[in-house]
Structures are given as C-alpha cells and as structure tokens.
C-alpha atoms as a PDB file:
ATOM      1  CA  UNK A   1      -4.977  11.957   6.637  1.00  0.00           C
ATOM      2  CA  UNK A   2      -3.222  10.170   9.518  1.00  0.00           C
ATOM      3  CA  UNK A   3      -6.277   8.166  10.671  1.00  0.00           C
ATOM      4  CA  UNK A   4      -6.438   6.949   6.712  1.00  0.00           C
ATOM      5  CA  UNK A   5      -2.681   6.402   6.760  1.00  0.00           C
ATOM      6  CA  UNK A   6      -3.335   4.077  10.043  1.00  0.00           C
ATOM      7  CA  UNK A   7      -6.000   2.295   8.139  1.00  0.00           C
ATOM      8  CA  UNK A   8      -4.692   1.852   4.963  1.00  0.00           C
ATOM      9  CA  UNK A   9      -1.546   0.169   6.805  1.00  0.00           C
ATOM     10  CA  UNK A  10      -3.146  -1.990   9.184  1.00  0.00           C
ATOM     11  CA  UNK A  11      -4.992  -3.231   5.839  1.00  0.00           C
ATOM     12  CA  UNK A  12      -1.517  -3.693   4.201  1.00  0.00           C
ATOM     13  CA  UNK A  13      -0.427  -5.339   7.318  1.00  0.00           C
ATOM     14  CA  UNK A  14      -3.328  -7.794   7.424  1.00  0.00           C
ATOM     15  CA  UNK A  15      -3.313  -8.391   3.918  1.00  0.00           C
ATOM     16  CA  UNK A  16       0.692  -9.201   4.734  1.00  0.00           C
ATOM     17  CA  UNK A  17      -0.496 -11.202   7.321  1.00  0.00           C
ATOM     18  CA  UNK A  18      -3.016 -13.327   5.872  1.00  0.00           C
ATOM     19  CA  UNK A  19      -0.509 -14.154   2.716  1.00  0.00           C
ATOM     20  CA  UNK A  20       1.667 -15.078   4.629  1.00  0.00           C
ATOM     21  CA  UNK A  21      -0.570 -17.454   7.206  1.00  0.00           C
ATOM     22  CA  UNK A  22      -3.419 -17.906   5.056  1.00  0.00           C
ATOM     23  CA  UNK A  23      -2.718 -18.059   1.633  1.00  0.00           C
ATOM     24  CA  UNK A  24      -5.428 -20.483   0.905  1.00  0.00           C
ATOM     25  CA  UNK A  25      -8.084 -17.497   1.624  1.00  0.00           C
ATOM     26  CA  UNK A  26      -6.727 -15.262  -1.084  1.00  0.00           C
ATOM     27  CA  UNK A  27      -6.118 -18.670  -4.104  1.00  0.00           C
ATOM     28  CA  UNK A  28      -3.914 -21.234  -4.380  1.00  0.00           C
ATOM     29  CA  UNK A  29      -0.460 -21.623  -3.215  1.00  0.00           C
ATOM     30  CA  UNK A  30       2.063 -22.411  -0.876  1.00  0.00           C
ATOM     31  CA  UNK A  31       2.024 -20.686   2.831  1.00  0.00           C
ATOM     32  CA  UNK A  32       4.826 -19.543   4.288  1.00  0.00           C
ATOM     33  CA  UNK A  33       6.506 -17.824   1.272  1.00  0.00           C
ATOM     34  CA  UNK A  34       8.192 -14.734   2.830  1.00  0.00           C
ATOM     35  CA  UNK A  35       7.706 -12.532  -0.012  1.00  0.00           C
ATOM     36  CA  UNK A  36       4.054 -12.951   1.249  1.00  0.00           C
ATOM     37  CA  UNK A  37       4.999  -9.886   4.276  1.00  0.00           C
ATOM     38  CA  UNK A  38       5.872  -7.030   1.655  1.00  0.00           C
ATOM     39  CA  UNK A  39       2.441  -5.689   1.768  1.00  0.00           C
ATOM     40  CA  UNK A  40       2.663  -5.867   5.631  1.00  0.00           C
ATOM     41  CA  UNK A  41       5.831  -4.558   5.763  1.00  0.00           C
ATOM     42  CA  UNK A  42       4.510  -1.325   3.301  1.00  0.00           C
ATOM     43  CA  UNK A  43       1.382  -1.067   5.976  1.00  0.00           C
ATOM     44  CA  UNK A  44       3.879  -0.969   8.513  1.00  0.00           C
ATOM     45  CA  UNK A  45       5.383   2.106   7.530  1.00  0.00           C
ATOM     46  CA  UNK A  46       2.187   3.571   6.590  1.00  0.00           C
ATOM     47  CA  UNK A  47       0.843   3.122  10.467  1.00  0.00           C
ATOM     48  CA  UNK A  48       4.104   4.941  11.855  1.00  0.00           C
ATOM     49  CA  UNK A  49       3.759   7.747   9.125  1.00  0.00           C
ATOM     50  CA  UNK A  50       0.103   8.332  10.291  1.00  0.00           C
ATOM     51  CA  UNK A  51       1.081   7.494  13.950  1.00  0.00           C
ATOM     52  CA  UNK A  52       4.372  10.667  13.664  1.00  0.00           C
ATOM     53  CA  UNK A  53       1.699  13.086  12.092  1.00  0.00           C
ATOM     54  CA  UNK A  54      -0.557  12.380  15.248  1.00  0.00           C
ATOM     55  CA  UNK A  55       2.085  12.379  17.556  1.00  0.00           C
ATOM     56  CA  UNK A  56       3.571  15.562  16.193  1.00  0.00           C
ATOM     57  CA  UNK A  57       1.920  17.986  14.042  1.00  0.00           C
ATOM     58  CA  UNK A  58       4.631  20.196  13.135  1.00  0.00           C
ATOM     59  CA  UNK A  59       6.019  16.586  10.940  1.00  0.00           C
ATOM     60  CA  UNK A  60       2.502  16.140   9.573  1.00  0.00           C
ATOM     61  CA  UNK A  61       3.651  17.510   6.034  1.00  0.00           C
ATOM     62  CA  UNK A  62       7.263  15.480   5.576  1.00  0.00           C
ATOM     63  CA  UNK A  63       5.158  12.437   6.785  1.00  0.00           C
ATOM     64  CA  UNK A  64       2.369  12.494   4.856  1.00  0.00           C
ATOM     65  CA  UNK A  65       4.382  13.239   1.654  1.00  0.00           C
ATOM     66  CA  UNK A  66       6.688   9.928   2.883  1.00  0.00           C
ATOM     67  CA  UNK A  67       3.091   8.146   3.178  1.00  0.00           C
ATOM     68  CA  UNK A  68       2.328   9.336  -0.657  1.00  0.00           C
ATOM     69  CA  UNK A  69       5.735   8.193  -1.613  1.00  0.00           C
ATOM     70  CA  UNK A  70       5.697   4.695  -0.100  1.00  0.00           C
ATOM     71  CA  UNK A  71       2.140   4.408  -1.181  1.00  0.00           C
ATOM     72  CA  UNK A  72       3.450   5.015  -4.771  1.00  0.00           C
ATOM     73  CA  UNK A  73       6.313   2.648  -4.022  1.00  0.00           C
ATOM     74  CA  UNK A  74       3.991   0.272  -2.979  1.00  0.00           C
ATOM     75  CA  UNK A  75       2.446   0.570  -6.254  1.00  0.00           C
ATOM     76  CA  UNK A  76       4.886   0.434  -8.536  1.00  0.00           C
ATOM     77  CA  UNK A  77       6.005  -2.620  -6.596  1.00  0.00           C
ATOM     78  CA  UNK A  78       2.987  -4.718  -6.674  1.00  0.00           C
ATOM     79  CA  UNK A  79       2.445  -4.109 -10.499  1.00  0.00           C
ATOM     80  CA  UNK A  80       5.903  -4.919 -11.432  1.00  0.00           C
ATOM     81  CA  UNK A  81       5.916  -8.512 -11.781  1.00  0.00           C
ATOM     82  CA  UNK A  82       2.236  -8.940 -13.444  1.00  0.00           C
ATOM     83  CA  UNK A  83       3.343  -6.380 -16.006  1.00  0.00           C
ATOM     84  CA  UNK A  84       6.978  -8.143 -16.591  1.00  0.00           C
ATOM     85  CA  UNK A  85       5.319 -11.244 -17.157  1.00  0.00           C
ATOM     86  CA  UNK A  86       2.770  -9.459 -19.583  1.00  0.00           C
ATOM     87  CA  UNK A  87       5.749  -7.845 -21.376  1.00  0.00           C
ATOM     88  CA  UNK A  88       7.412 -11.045 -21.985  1.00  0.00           C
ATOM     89  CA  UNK A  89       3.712 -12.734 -23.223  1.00  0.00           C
ATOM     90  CA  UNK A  90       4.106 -15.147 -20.338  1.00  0.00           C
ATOM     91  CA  UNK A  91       0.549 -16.372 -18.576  1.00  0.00           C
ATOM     92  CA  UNK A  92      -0.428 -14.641 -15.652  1.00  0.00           C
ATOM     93  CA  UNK A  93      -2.128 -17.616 -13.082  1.00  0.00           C
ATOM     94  CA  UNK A  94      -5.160 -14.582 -11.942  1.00  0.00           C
ATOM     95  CA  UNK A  95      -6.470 -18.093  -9.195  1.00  0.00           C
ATOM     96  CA  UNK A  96      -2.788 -17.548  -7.886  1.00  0.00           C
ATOM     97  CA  UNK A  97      -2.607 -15.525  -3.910  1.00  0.00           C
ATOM     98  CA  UNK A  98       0.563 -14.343  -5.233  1.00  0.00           C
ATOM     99  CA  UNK A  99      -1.290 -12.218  -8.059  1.00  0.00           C
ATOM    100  CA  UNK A 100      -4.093 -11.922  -5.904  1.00  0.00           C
ATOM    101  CA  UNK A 101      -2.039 -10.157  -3.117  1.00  0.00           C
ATOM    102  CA  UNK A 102      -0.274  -8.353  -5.481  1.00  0.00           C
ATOM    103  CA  UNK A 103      -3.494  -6.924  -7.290  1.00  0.00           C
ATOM    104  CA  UNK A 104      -4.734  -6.427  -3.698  1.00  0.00           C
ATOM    105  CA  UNK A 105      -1.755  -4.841  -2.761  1.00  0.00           C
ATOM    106  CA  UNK A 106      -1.594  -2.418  -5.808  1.00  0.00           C
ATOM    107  CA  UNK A 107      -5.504  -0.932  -5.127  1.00  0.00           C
ATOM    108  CA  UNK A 108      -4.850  -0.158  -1.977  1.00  0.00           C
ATOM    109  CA  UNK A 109      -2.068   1.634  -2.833  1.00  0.00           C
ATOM    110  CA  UNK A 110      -3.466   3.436  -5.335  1.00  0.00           C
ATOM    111  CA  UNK A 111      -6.678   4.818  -3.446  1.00  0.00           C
ATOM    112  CA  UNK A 112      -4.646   5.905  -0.485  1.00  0.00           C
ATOM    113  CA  UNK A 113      -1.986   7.519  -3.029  1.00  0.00           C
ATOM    114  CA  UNK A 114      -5.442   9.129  -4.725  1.00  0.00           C
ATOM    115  CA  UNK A 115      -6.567  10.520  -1.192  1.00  0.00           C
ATOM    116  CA  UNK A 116      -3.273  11.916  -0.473  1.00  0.00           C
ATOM    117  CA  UNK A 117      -2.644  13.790  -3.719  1.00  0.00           C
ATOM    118  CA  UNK A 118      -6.898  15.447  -3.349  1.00  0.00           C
ATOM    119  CA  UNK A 119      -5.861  16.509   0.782  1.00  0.00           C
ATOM    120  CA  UNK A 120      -2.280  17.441  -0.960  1.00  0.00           C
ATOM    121  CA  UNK A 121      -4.170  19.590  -3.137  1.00  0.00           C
ATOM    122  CA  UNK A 122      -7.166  20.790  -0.845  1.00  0.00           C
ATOM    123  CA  UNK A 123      -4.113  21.636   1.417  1.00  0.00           C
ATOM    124  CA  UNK A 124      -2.730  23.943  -0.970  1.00  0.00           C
ATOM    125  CA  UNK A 125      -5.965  25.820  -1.495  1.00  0.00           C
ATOM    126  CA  UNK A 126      -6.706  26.791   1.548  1.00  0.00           C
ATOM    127  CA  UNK A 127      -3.005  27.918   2.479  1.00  0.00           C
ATOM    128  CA  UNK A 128      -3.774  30.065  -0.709  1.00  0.00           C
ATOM    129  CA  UNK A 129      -7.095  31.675  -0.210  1.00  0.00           C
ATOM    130  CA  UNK A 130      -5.497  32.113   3.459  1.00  0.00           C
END
C-alpha cells in the first residue's frame, strides 16, 4: 500500500499542479487561482504517508489508516461544493477546470480510499487465520 499511497499522491500533486499552471488543459478558467493546489496539497500528504510506512514499518498501520482518512477527506472535500450547488438548484458549469479538478480530485480519492479499505480488510484476515 505505500507504493499506491506514493502514486496516488504524486497524481494529486500533478493534478494540483497542472490546475494551478495549466488550467486551460483540464476546461476553462482562470490560472493562477490558489484553491487550484488543494489536490496537490492532499497528494502531498499521501506521498509522506506512503514514504513513513517505507521508511519505517513498525508506523505502516497508523499511516496507512491516516492515508485512508485523508483520502476520505479528500473526498468529502472535492464533492462538497458540486453537491452545495446541486442542493441549492444552482447550475453546475461541468466545461469548468474547477469542477473538472474537483471531479478529478474526488475519483482518485475514492479508488485509493477503495484499495485501502480491501488491504485493510485482507490485513485483518490473515492476522486471523494466523
């Protein structure tokens, strides 16, 4: 799970990266915005979770389980505001690289928190049969 916590944050981090520097790759608007980092900044701690458990193994549990949490974080972050302005029957602009980065944001949060939750439980089988 490390090496998939070190890729699914250097994703967040490019995705961060490209929002911020790009924007015009992921849809239309403005560069620069700095709310255009938070998936880089969520890939951030994702790489230093995966790069503790590697570094040492007797952490590997607490910093996998902070990996599942900021993945689910990361989640409940990115759907927020598309979901808000659902709620409120306000248009959602889907050409926009805020949504876009946001959507982007949210799946690859969810697949890592997916992965984590199977090794949590494949984890917890074979401690068992043990």
């Amino acid at each position: 799970m490390a090496f998939l916590a070190i890729l699914f944050g250097l994703l967040l981090v490019a995705l961060g990266a490209v929002g911020y520097l790009a924007p015009e790759l992921l849809g239309e608007g403005p560069s620069g915005q700095p709310t255009a980092l938070i998936p880089g900044a969520f890939g951030a701690a994702l790489v230093l979770c995966g790069l503790v458990t590697l570094a040492r193994p007797g952490a590997r549990k607490h910093a996998m389980h902070l990996a599942a949490l900021l993945a689910l974080l990361g989640l409940i972050g990115a759907l927020m505001r598309p979901v808000m302005k659902l709620a409120k029957g306000d248009a959602i602009d889907y050409g926009s690289a805020a949504f876009r980065s946001q959507a982007t944001m949210a799946v690859l949060c969810l697949l890592f928190l997916i992965l984590c939750v199977r090794s949590f439980i494949n984890a917890r089988r074979a401690r068992s049969s043990a």
